[in-house]
C-alpha atoms as a PDB file:
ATOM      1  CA  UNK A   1       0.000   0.000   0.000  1.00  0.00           C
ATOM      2  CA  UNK A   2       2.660   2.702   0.765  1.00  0.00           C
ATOM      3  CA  UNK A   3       6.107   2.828  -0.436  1.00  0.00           C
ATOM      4  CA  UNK A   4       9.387   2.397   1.856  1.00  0.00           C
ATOM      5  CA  UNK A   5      11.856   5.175   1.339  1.00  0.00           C
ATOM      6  CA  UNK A   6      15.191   3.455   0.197  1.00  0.00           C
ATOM      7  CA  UNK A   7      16.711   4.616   2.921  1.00  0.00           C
ATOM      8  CA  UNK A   8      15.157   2.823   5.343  1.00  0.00           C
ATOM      9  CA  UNK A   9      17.165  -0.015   7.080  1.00  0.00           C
ATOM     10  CA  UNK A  10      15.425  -2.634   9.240  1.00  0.00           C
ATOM     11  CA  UNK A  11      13.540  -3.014  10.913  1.00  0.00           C
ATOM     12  CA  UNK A  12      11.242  -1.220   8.069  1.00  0.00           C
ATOM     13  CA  UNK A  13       8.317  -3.458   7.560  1.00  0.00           C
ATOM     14  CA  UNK A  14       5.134  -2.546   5.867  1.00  0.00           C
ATOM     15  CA  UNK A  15       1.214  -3.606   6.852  1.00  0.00           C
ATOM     16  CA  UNK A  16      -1.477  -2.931   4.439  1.00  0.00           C
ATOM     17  CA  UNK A  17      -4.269  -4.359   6.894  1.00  0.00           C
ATOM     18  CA  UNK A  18      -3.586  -2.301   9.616  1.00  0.00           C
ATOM     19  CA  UNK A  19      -0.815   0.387   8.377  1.00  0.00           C
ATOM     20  CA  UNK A  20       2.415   0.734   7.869  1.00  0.00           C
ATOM     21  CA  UNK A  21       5.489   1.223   9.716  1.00  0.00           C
ATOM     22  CA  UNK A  22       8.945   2.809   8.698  1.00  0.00           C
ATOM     23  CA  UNK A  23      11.727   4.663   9.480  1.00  0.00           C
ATOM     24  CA  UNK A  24      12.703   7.258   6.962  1.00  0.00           C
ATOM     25  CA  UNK A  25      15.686   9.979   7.364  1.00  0.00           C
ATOM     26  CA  UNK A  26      15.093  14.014   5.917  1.00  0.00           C
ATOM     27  CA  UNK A  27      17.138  13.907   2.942  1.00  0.00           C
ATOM     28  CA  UNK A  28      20.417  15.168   3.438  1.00  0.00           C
ATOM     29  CA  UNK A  29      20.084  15.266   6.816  1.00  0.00           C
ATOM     30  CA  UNK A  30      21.453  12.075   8.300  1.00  0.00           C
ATOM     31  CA  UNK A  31      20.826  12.810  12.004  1.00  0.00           C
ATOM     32  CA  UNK A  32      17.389  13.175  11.263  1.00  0.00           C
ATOM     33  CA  UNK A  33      15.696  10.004  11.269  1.00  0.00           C
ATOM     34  CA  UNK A  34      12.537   9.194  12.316  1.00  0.00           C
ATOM     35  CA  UNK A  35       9.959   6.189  12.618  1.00  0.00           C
ATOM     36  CA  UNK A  36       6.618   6.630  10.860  1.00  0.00           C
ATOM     37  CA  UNK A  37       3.586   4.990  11.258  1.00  0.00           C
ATOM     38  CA  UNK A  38       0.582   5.449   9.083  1.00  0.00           C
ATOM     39  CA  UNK A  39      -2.819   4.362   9.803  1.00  0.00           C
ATOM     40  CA  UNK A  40      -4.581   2.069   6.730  1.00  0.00           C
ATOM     41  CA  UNK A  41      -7.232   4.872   5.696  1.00  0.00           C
ATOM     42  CA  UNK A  42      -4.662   7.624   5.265  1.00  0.00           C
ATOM     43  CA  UNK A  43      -5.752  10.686   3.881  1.00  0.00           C
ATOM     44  CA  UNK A  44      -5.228  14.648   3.965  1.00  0.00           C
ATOM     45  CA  UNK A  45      -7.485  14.062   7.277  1.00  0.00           C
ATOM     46  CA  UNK A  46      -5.835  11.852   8.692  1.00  0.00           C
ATOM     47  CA  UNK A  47      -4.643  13.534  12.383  1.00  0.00           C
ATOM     48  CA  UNK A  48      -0.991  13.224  13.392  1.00  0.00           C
ATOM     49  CA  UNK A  49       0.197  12.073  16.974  1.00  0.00           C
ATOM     50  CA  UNK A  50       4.521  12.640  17.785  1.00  0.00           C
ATOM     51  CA  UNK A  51       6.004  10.673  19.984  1.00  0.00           C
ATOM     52  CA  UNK A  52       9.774  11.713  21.600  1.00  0.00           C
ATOM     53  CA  UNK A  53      11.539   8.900  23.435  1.00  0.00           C
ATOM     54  CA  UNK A  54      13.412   8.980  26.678  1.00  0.00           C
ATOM     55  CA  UNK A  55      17.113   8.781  26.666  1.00  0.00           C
ATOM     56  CA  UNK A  56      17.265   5.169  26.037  1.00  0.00           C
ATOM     57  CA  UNK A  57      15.802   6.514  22.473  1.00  0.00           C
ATOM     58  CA  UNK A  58      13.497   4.077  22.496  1.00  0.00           C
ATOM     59  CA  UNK A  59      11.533   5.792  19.354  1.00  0.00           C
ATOM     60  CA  UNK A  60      10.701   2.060  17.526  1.00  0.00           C
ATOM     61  CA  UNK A  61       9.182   1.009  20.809  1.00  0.00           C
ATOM     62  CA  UNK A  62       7.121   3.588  21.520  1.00  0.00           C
ATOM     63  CA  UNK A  63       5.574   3.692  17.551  1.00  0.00           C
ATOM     64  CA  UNK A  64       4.843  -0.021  18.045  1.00  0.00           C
ATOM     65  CA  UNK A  65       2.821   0.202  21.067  1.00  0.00           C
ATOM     66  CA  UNK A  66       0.686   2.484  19.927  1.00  0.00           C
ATOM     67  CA  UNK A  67       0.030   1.642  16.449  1.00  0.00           C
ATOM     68  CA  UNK A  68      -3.032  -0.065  17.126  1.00  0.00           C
ATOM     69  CA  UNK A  69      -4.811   2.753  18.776  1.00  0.00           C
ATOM     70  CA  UNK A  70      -3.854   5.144  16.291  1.00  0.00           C
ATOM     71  CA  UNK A  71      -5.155   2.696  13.238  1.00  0.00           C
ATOM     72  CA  UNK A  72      -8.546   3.002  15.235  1.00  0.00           C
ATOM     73  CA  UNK A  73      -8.563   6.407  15.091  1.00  0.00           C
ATOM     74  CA  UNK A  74      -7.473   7.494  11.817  1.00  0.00           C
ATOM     75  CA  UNK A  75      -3.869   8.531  13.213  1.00  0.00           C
ATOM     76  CA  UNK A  76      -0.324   9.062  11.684  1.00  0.00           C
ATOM     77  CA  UNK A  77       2.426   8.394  14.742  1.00  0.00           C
ATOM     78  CA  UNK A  78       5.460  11.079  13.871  1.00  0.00           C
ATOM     79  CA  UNK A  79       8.802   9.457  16.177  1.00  0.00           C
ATOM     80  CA  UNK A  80      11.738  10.990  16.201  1.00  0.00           C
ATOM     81  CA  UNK A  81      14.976   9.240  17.036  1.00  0.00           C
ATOM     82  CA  UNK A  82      17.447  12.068  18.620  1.00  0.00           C
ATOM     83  CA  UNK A  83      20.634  10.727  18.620  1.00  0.00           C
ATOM     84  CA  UNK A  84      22.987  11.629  21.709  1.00  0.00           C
ATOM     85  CA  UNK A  85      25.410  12.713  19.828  1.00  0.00           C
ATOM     86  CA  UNK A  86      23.013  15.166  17.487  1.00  0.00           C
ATOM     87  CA  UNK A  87      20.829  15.879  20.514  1.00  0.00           C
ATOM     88  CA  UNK A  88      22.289  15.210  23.774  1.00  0.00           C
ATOM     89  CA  UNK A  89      20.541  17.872  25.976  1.00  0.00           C
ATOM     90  CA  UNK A  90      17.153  17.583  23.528  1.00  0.00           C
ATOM     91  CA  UNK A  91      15.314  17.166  27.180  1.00  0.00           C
ATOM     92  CA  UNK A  92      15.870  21.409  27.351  1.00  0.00           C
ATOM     93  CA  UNK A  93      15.483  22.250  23.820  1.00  0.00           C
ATOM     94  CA  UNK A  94      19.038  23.067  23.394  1.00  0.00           C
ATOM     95  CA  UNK A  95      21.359  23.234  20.075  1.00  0.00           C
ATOM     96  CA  UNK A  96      23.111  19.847  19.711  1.00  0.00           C
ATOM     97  CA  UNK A  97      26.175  18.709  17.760  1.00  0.00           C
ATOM     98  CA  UNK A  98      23.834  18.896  15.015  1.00  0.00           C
ATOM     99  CA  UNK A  99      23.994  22.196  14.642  1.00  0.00           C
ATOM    100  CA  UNK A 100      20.172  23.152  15.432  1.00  0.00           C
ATOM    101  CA  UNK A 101      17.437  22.598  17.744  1.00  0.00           C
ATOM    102  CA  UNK A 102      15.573  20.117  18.615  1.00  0.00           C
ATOM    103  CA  UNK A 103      12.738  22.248  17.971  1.00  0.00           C
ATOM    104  CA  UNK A 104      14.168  23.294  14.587  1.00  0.00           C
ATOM    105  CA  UNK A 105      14.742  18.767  14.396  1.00  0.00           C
ATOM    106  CA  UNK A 106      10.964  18.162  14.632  1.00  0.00           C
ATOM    107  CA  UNK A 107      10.101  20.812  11.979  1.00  0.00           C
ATOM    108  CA  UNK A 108      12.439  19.324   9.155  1.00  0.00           C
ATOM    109  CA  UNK A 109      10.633  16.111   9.991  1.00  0.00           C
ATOM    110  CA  UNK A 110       7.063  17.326   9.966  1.00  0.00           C
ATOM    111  CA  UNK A 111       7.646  19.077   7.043  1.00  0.00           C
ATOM    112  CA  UNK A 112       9.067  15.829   5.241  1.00  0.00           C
ATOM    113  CA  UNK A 113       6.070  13.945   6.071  1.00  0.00           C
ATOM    114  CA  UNK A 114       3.651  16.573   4.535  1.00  0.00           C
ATOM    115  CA  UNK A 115       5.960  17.059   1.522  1.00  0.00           C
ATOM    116  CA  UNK A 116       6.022  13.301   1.338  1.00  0.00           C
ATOM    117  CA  UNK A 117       2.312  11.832   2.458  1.00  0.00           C
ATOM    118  CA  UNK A 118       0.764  14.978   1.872  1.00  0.00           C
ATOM    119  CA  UNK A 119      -0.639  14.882   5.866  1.00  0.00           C
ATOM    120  CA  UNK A 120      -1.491  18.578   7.506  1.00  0.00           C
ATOM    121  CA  UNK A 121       1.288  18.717  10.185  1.00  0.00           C
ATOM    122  CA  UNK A 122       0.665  22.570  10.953  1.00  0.00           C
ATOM    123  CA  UNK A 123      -1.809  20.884  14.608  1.00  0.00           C
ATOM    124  CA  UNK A 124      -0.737  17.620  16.123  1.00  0.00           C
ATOM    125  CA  UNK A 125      -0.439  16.303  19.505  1.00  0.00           C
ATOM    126  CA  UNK A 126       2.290  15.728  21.194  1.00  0.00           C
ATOM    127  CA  UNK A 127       3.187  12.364  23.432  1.00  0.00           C
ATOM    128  CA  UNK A 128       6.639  12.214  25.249  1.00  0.00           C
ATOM    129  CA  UNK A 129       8.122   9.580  28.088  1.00  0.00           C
ATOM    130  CA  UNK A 130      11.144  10.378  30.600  1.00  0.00           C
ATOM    131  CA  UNK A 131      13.308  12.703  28.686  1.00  0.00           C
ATOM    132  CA  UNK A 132      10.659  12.940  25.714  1.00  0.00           C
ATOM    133  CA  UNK A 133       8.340  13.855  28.695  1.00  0.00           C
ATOM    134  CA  UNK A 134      10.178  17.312  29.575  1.00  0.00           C
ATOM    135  CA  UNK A 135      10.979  18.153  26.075  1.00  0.00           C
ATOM    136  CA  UNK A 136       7.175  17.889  24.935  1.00  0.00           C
ATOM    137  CA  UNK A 137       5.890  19.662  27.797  1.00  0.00           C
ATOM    138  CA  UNK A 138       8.956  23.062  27.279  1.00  0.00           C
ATOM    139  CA  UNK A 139       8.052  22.525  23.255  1.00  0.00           C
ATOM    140  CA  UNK A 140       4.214  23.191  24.054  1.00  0.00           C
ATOM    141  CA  UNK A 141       5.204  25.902  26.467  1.00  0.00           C
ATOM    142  CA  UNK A 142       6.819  27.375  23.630  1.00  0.00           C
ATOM    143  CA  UNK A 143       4.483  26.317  20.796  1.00  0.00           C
ATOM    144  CA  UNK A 144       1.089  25.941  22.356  1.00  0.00           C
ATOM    145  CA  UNK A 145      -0.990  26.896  18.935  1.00  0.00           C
ATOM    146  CA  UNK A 146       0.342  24.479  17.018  1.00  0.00           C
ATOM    147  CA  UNK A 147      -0.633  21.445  19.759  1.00  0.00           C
ATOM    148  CA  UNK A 148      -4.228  19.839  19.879  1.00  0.00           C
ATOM    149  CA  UNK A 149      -3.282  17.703  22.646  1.00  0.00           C
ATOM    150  CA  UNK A 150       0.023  17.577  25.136  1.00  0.00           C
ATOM    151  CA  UNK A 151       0.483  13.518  26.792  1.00  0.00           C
ATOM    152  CA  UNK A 152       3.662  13.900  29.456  1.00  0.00           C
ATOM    153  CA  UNK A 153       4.871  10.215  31.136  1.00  0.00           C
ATOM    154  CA  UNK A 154       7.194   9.935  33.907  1.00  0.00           C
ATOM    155  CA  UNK A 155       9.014  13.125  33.318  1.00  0.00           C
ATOM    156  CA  UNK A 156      12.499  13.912  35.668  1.00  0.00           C
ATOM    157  CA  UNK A 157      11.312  17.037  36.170  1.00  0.00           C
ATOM    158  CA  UNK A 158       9.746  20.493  34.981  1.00  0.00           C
ATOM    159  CA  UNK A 159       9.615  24.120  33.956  1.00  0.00           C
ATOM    160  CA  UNK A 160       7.150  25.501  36.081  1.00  0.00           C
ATOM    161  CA  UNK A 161       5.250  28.508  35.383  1.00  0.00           C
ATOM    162  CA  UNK A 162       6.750  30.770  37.201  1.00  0.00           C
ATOM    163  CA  UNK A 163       7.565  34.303  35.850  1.00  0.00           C
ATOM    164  CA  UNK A 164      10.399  34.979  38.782  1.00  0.00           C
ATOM    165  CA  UNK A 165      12.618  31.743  37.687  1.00  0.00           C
ATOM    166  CA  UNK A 166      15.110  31.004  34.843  1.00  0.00           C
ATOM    167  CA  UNK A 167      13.856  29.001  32.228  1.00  0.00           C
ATOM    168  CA  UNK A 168      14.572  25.734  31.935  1.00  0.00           C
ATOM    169  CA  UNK A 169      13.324  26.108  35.917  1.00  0.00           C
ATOM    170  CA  UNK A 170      10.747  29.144  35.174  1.00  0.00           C
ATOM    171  CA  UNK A 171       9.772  31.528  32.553  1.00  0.00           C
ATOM    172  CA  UNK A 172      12.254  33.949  32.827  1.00  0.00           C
ATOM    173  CA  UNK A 173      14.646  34.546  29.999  1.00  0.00           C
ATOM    174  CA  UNK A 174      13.819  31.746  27.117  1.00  0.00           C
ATOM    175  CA  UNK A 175      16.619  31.141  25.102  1.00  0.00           C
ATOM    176  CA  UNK A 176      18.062  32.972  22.307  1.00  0.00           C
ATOM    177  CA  UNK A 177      15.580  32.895  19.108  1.00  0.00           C
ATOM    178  CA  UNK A 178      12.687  31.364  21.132  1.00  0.00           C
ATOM    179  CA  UNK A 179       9.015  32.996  21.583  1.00  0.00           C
ATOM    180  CA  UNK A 180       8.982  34.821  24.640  1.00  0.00           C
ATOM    181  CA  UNK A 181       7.004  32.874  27.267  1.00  0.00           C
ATOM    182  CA  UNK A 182       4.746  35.533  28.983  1.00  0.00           C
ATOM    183  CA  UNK A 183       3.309  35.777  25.647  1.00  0.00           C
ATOM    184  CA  UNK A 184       2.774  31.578  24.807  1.00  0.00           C
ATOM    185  CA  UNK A 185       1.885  30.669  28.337  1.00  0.00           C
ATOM    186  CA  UNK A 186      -2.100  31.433  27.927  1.00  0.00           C
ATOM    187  CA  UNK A 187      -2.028  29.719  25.479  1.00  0.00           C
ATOM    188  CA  UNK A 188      -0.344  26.646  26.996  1.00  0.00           C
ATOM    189  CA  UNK A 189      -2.347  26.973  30.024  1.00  0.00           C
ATOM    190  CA  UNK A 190      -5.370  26.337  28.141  1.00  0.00           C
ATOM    191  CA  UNK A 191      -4.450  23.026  26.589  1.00  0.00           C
ATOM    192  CA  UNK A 192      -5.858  19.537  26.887  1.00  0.00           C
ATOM    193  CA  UNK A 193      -3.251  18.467  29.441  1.00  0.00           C
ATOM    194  CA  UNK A 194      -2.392  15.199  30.472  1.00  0.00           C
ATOM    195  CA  UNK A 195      -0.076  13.926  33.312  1.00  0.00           C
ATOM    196  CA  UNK A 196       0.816  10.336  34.308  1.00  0.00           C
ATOM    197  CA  UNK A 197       3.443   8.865  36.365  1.00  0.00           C
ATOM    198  CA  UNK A 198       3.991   5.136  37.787  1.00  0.00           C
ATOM    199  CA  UNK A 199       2.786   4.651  41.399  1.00  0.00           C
ATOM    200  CA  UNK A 200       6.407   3.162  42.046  1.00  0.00           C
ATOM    201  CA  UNK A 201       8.227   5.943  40.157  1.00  0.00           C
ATOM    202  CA  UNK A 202       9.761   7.251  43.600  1.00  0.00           C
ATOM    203  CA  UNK A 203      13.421   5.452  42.813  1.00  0.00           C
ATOM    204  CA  UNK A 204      16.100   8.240  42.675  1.00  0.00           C
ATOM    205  CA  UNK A 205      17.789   6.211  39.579  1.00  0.00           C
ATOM    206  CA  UNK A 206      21.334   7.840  38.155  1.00  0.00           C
ATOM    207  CA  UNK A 207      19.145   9.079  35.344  1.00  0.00           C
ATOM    208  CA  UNK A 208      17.047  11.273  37.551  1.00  0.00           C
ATOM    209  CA  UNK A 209      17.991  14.824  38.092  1.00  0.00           C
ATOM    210  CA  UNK A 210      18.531  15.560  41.640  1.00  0.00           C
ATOM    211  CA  UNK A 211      20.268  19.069  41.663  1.00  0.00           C
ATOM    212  CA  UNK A 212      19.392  20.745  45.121  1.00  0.00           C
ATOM    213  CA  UNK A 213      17.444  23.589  43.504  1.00  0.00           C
ATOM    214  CA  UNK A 214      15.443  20.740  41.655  1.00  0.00           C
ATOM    215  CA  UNK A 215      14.764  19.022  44.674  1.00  0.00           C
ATOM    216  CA  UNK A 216      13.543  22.062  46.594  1.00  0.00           C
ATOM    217  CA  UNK A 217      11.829  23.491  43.969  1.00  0.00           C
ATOM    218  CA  UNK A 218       9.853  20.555  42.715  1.00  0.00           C
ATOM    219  CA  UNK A 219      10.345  17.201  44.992  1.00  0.00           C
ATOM    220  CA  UNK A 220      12.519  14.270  45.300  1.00  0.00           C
ATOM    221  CA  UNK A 221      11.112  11.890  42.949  1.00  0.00           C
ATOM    222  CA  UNK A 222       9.508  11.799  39.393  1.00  0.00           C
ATOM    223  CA  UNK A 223       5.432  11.168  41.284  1.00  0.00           C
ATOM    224  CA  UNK A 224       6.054  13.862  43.763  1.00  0.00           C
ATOM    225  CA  UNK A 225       7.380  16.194  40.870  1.00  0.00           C
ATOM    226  CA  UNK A 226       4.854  15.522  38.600  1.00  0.00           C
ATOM    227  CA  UNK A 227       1.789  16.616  40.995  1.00  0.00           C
ATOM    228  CA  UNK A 228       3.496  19.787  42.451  1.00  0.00           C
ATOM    229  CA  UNK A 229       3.924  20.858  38.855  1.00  0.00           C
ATOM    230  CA  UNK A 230       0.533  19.733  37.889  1.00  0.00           C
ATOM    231  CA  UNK A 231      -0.931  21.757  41.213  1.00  0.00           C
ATOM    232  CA  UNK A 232       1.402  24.597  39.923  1.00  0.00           C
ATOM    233  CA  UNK A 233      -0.570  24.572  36.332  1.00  0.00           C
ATOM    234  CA  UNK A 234      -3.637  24.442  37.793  1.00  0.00           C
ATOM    235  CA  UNK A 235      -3.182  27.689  40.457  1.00  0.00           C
ATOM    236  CA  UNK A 236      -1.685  29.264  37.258  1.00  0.00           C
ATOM    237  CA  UNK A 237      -4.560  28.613  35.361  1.00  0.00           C
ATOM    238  CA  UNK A 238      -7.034  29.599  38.529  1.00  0.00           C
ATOM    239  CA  UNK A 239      -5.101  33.123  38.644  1.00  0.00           C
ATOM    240  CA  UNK A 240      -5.533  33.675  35.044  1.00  0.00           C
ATOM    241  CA  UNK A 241      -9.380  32.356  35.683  1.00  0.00           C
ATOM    242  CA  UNK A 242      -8.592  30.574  32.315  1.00  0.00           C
ATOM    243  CA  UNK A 243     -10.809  27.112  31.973  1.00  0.00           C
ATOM    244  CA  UNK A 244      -8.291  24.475  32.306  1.00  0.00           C
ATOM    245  CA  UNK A 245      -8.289  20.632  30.759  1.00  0.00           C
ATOM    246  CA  UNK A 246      -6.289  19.089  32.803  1.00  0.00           C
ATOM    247  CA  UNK A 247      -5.795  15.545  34.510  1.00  0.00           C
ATOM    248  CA  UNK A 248      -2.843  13.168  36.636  1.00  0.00           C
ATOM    249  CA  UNK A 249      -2.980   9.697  36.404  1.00  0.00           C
ATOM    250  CA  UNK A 250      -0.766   7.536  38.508  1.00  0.00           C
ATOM    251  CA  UNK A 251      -0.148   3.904  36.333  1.00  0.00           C
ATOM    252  CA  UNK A 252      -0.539   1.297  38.576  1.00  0.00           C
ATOM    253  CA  UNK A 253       1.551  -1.015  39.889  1.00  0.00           C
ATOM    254  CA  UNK A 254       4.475   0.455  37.442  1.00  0.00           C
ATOM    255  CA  UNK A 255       7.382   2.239  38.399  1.00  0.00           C
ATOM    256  CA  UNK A 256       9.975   3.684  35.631  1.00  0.00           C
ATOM    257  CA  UNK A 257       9.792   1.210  32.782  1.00  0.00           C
ATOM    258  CA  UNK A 258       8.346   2.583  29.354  1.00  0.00           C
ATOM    259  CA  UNK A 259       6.968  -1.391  28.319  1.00  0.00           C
ATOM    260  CA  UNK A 260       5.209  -1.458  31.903  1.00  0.00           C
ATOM    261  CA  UNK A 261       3.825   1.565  31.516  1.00  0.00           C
ATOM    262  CA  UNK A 262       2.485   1.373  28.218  1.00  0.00           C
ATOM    263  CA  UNK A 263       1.308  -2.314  28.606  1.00  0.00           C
ATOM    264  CA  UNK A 264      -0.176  -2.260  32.106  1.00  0.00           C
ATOM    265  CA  UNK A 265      -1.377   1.612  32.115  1.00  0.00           C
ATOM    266  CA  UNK A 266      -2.498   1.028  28.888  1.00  0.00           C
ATOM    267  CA  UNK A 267      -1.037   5.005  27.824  1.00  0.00           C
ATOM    268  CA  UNK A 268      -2.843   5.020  24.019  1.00  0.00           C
ATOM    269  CA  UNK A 269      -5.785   5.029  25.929  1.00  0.00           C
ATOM    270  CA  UNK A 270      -5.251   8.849  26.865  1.00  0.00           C
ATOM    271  CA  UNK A 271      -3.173   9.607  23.247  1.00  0.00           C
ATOM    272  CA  UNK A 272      -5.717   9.826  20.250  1.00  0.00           C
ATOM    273  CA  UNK A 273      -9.221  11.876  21.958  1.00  0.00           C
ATOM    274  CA  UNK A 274      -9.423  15.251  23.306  1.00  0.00           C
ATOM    275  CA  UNK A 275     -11.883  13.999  26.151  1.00  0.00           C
ATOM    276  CA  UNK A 276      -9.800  11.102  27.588  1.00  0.00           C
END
């Protein structure tokens, strides 16, 4: 049903029942690979979902396990594989080895899969896990108006809307060539937000941040981070008496493990509709 690029090593592999799968690179750009999934009734309608992986760069993974869910609803699943050594602080939107953005990353790659499937990519939402988790939720601070829908798992920890602290901590000071947050946060503030965490995601593992101003400022593990941020959103969002959309869900019985997660929490179950 849909052709491979000839770039694409395996583990390519193409479905015409229920989709295809395949991992394409931007032309000329070989640190810009990415795994695409696209749902069997493709069309210019079709809605687009983007994953970003944790730093195990588990992109492959996280397409698979929720390929099914977006086939049911008429989804295309966008994942990016950031390479360390293109990307290695991607978590805080900073310019890599690459020589760009991650932000200016995910662009080249939307805009190949419109140029190539002819899918709208100006609105998607946006899923990210761990280290995919923070960069999602700093990209939509940045870029609410493109974002139908922001999905954060198990993040390390968070840039809180606060007006009085540094950015990646607050909103003070965004970097160099970025939209100024006072002016995006509204905006942010008033999207479909969802927050989930493992019940046993309390482990202080090497991968978890644990500066002292992170640990005063936002807790001591990922569960306790992500509700004091999620209480910070919402007392944000009471100020501002803007309506907000937004829930936590702690995954049972799962601590920091992606496959648990997904499997057990069942995460595409909160991915592909507004309302869940």
């Amino acid at each position: 049903m849909y052709e491979i690029a000839k770039q694409c090593p395996s583990p390519c592999r193409e479905e015409e029942d229920n989709g295809a799968l395949m991992y394409l690179q931007v032309k000329n750009q070989s640190c810009l690979g990415y795994y695409l999934f696209l749902p069997p009734t493709l069309s210019s309608e079709s809605q687009v979902m983007v994953c970003i992986h944790g730093i195990s760069r588990n992109a492959e993974e996280q397409i698979k396990a929720f390929s099914e869910q977006a086939a049911r609803h008429d989804f295309v699943i966008i994942a990016p594989r950031l390479r360390k050594k293109d990307f290695g602080g991607y978590q805080r939107l900073e310019k890599g080895e690459a020589g760009y953005t991650p932000v200016d990353a995910l662009d080249m790659i939307l805009q190949d899969v419109e140029q190539i499937f002819k899918v709208n990519t100006s609105q998607f939402s946006l899923f990210g896990y761990s280290g995919g988790a923070q960069f999602a939720h700093r990209y939509a601070l940045f870029y609410p108006q493109r974002l139908n829908k922001l999905v954060i798992c198990a993040a390390g920890w968070f840039t809180f809307p606060d007006p009085d602290e540094v950015f990646p901590y607050g909103l003070k000071n965004a970097p160099e060539n970025m939209p100024d947050l006072s002016q995006t946060v509204n905006d942010f503030l008033s999207l479909p937000i969802r927050v989930l965490v493992g019940e046993y995601d309390k482990i202080k593992d090497p991968g978890l941040n644990r500066r002292k101003r992170i640990n005063h400022q936002q807790g001591y593990h990922r569960l306790d981070r992500a509700k004091r941020w999620l209480n910070a959103i919402q007392q944000s969002c009471d100020d501002k008496q803007i309506d907000s959309d937004l829930r936590f869900i702690t995954i049972r019985a799962c601590g920091h493990s992606f496959e648990n997660c997904a499997r057990l929490g069942d995460l595409s179950q909160y991915m592909f509709t507004i309302d869940s």
